[in-house]
C-alpha atoms as a PDB file:
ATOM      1  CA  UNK A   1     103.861  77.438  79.426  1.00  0.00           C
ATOM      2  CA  UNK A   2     105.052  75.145  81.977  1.00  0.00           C
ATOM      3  CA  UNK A   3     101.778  72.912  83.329  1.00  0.00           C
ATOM      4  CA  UNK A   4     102.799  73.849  86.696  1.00  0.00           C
ATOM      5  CA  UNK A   5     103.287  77.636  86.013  1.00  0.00           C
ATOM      6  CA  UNK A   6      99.686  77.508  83.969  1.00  0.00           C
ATOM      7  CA  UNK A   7      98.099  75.430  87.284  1.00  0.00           C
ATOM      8  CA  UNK A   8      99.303  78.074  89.242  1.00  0.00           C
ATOM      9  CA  UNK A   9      98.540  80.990  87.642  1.00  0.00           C
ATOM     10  CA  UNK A  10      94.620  79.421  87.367  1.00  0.00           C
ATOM     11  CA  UNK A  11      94.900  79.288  91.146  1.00  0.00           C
ATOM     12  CA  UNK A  12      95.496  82.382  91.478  1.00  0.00           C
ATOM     13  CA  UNK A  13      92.882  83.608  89.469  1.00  0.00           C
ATOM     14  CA  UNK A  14      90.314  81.476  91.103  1.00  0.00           C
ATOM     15  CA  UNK A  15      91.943  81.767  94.424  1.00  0.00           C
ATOM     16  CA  UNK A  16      91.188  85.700  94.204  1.00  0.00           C
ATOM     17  CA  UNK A  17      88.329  85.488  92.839  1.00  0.00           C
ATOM     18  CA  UNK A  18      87.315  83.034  95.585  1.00  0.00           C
ATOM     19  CA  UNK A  19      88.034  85.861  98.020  1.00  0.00           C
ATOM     20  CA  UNK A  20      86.245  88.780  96.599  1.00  0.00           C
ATOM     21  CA  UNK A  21      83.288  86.525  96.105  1.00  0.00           C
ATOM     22  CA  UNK A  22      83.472  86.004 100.096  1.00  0.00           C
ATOM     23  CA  UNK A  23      84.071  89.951 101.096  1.00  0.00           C
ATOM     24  CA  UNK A  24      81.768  90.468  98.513  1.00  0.00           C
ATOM     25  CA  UNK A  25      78.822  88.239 100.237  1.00  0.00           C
ATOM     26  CA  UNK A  26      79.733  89.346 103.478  1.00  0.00           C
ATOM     27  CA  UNK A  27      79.285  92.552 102.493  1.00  0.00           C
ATOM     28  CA  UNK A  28      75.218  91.523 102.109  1.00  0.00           C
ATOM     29  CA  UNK A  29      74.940  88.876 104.344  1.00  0.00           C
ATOM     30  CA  UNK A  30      76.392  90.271 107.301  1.00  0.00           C
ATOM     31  CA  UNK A  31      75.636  94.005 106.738  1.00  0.00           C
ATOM     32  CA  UNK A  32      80.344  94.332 106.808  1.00  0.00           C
ATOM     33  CA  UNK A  33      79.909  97.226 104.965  1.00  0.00           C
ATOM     34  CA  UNK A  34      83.412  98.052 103.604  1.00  0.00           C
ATOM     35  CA  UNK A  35      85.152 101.483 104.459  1.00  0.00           C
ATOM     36  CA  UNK A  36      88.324 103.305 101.759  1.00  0.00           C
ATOM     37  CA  UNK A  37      90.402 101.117 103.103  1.00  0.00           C
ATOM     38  CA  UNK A  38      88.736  97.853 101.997  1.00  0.00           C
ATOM     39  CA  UNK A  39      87.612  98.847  98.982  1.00  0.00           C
ATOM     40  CA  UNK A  40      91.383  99.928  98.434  1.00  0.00           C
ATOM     41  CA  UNK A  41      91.942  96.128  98.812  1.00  0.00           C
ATOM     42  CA  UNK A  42      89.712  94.914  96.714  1.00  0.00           C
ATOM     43  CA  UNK A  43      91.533  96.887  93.748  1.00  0.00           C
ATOM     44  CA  UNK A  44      94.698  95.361  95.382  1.00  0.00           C
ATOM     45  CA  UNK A  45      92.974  91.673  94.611  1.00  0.00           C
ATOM     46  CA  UNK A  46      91.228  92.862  91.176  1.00  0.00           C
ATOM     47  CA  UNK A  47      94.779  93.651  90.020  1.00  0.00           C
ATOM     48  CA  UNK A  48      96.394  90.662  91.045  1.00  0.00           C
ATOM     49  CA  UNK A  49      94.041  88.905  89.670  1.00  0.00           C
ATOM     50  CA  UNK A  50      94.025  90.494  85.888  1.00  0.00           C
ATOM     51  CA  UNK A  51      97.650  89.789  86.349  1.00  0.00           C
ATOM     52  CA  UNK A  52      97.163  86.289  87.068  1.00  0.00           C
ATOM     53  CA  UNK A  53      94.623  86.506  83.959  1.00  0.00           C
ATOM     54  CA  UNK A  54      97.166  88.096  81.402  1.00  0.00           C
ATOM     55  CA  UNK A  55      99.230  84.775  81.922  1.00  0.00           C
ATOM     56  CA  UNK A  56      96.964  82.424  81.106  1.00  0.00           C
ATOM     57  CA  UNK A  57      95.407  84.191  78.426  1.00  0.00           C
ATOM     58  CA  UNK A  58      98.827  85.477  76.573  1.00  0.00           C
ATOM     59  CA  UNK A  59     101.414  83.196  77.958  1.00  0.00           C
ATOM     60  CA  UNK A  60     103.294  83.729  81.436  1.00  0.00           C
ATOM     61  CA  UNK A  61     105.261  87.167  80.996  1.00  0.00           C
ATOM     62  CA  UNK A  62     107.766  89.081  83.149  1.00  0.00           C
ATOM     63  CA  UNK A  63     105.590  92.241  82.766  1.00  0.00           C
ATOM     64  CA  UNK A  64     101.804  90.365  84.093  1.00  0.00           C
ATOM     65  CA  UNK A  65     103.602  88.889  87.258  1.00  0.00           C
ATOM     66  CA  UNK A  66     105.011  92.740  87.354  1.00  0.00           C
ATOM     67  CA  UNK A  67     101.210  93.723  87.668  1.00  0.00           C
ATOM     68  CA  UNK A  68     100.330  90.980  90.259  1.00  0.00           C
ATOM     69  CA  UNK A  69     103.201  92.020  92.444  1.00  0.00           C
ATOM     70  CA  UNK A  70     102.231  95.719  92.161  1.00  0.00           C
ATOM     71  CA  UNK A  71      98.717  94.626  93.432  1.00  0.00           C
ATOM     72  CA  UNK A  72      99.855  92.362  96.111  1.00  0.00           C
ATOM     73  CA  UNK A  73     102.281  95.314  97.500  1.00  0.00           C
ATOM     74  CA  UNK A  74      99.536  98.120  97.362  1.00  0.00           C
ATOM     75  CA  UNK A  75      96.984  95.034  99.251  1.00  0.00           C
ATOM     76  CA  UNK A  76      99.802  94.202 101.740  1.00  0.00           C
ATOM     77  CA  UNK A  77     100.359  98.051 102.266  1.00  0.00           C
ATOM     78  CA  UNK A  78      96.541  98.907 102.862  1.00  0.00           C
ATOM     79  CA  UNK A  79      95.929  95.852 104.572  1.00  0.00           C
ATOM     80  CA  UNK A  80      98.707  96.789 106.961  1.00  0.00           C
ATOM     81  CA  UNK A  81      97.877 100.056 107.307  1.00  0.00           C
ATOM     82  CA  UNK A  82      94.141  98.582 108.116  1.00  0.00           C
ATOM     83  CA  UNK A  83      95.503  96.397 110.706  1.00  0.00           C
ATOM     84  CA  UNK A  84      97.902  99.244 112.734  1.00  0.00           C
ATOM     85  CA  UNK A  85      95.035 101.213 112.812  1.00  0.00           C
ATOM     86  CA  UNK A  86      93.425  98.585 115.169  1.00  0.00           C
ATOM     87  CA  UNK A  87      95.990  97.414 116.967  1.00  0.00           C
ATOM     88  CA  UNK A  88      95.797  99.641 120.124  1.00  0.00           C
ATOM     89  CA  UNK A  89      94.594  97.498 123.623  1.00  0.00           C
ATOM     90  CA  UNK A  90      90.618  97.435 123.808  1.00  0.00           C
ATOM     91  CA  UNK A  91      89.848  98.154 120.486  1.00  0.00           C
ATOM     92  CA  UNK A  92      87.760  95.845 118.789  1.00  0.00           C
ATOM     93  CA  UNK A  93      88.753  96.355 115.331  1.00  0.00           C
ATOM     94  CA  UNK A  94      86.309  97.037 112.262  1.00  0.00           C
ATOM     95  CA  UNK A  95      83.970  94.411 111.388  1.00  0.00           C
ATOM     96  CA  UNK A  96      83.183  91.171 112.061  1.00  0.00           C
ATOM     97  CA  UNK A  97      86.023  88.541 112.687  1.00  0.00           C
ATOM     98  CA  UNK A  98      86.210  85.998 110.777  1.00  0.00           C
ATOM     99  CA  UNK A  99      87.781  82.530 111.893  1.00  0.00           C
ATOM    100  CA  UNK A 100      89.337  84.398 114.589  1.00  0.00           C
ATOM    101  CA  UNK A 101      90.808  87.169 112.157  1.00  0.00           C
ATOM    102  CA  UNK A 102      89.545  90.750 111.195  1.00  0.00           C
ATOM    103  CA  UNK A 103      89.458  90.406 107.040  1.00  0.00           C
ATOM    104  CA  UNK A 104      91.470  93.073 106.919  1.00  0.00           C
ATOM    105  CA  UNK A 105      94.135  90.189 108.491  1.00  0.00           C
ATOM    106  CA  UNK A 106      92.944  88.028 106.539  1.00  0.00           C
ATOM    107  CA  UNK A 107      94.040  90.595 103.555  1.00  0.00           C
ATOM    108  CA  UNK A 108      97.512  90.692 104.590  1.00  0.00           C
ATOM    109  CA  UNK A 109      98.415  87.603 104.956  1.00  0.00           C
ATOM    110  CA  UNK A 110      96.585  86.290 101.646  1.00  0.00           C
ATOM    111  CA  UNK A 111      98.708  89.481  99.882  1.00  0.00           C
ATOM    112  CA  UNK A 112     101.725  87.909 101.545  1.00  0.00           C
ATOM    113  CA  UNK A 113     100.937  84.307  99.851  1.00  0.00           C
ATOM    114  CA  UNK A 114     100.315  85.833  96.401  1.00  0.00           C
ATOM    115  CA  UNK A 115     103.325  87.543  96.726  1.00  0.00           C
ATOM    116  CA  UNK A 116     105.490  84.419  97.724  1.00  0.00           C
ATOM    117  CA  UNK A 117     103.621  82.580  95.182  1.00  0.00           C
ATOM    118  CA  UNK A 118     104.601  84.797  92.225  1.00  0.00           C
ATOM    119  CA  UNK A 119     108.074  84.284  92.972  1.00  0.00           C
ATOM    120  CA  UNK A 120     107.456  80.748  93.205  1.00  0.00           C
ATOM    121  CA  UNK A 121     106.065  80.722  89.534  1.00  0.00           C
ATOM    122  CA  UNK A 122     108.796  82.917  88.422  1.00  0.00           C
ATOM    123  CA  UNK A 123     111.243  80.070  89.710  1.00  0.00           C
ATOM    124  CA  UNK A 124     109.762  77.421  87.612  1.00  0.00           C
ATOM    125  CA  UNK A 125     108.393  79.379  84.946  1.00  0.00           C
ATOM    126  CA  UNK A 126     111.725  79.549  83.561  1.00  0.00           C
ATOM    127  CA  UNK A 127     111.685  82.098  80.853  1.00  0.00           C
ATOM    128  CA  UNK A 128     108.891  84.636  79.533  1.00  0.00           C
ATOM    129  CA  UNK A 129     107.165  83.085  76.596  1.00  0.00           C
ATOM    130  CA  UNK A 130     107.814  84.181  72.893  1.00  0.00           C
ATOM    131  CA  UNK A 131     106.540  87.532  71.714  1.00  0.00           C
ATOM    132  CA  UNK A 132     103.281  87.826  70.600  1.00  0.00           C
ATOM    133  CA  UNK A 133     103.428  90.853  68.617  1.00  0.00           C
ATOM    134  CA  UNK A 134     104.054  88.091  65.217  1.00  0.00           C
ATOM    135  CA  UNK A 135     100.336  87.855  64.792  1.00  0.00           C
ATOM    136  CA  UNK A 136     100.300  84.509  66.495  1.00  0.00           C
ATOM    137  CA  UNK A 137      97.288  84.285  69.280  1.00  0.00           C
ATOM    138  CA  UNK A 138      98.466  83.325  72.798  1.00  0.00           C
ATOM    139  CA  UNK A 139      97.082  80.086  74.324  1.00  0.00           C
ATOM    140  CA  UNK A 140      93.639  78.523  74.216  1.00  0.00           C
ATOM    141  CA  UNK A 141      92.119  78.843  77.685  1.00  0.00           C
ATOM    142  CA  UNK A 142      90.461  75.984  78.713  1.00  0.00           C
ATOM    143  CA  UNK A 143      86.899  75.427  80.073  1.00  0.00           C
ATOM    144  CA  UNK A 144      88.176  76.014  83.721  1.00  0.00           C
ATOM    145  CA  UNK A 145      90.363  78.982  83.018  1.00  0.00           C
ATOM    146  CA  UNK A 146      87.693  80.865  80.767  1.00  0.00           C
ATOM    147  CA  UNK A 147      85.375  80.237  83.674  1.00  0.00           C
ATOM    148  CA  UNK A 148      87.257  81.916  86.113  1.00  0.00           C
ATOM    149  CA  UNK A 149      88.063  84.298  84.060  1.00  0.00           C
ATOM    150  CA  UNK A 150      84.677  84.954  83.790  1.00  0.00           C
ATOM    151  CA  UNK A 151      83.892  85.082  87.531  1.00  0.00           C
ATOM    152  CA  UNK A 152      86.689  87.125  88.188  1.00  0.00           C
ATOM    153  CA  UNK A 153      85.108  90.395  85.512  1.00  0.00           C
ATOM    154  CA  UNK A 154      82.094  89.974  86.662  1.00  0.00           C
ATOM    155  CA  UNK A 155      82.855  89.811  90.621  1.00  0.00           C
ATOM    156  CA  UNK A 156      84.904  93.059  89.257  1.00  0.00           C
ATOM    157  CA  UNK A 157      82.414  94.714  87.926  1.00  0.00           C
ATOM    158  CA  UNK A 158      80.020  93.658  90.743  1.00  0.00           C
ATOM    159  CA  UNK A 159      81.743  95.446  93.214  1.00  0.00           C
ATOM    160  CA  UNK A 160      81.678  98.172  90.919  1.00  0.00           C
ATOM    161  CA  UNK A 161      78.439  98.745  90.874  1.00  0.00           C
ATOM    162  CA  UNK A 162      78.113  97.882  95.085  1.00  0.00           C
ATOM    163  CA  UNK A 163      80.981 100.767  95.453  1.00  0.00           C
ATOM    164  CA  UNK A 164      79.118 103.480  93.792  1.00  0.00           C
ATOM    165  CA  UNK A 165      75.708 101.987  95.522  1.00  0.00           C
ATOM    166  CA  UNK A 166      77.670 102.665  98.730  1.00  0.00           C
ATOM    167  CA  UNK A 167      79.542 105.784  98.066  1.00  0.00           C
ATOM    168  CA  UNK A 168      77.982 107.400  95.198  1.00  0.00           C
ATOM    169  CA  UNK A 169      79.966 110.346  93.635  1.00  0.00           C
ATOM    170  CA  UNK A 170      81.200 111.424  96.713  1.00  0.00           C
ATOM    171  CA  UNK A 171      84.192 110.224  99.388  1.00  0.00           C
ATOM    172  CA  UNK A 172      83.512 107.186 101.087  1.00  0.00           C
ATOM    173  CA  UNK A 173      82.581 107.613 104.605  1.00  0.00           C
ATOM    174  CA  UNK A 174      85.258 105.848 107.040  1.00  0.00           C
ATOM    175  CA  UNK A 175      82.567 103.660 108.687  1.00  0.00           C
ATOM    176  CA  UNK A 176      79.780 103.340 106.381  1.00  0.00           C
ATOM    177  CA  UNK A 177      76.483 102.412 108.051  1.00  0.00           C
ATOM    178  CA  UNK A 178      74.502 102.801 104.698  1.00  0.00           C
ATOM    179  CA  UNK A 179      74.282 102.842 100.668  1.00  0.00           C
ATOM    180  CA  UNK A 180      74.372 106.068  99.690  1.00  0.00           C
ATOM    181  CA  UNK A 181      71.941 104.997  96.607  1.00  0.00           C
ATOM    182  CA  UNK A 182      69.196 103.606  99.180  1.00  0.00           C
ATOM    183  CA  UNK A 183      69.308 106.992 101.480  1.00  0.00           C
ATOM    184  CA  UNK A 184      68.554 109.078  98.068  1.00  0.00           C
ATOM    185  CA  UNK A 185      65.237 107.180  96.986  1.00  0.00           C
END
């Protein structure tokens, strides 16, 4: 893989794991309590990011940036939706801004730059790498890469566990105002 395709791709995997570590803390720290729609764009981010993951674990392939862009285009689309929703005069939007921006803006234009970036990779990345399916193992992921790897499955499986805390079994409320795990003990 091309150093600059493999730099990239390690961006992006730290990049969006970067931001669900910060919706994730502001989700505690600042009592933002997602609603459907941001937890819809945290699966947008999750799958970008596994796609991101694929490539530096097995080698930058056609089908992996196919999975990023399928998560950046379900973010950008939820995001957006998000954002119309808000976008009357006088309303104040859901949750607190951040650097001037609802997150949910925020969202949509970071699901615009993963999208533009993927096609930048796919420029220099200049073809998909060799099959793997001849037994041969893809390439070693360095101290860096396995680290964000890492973070990324375990801020995945973090939020996990915070989604069910906050909706349990049952359909997320649109404004949540509690866990649904702390109101039944």
């Amino acid at each position: 893989m091309v150093p600059l395709v493999r730099f990239g791709n390690w961006l992006g995997v730290f990049g969006i794991t970067l931001v669900l570590l910060v919706v994730f803390a502001l989700q505690f720290t600042e009592r933002a309590l997602p609603g459907p729609l941001g937890l819809l764009q945290r699966v947008g981010f999750v799958l970008c990011g596994f796609g991101f993951l694929l490539n530096l674990r097995f080698g930058a392939h056609p089908a992996h940036y196919g999975a990023a862009i399928l998560g950046a285009l379900f973010g950008l689309a939820v995001s957006g939706r998000q954002a119309l929703l808000y976008i009357l005069p006088g309303e104040s939007g859901y949750g607190p801004p951040l650097l001037g921006l609802h997150l949910y803006s925020w969202t949509f234009v970071f699901f615009a730059v993963v999208l533009l970036g993927i096609a930048v990779l796919l420029l220099f990345g200049s073809a998909a790498e060799p099959d793997r399916r001849d037994g041969r193992r893809g390439p070693v992921m360095g101290g860096l890469s396995r680290l964000a790897a890492w973070l990324l499955i375990a801020v995945t499986l973090a939020n996990a566990v915070a989604t069910f805390a906050l909706c349990g079994p049952i359909e997320c409320p649109d404004k949540p105002s509690s866990y649904w795990l702390l109101s039944r003990f």
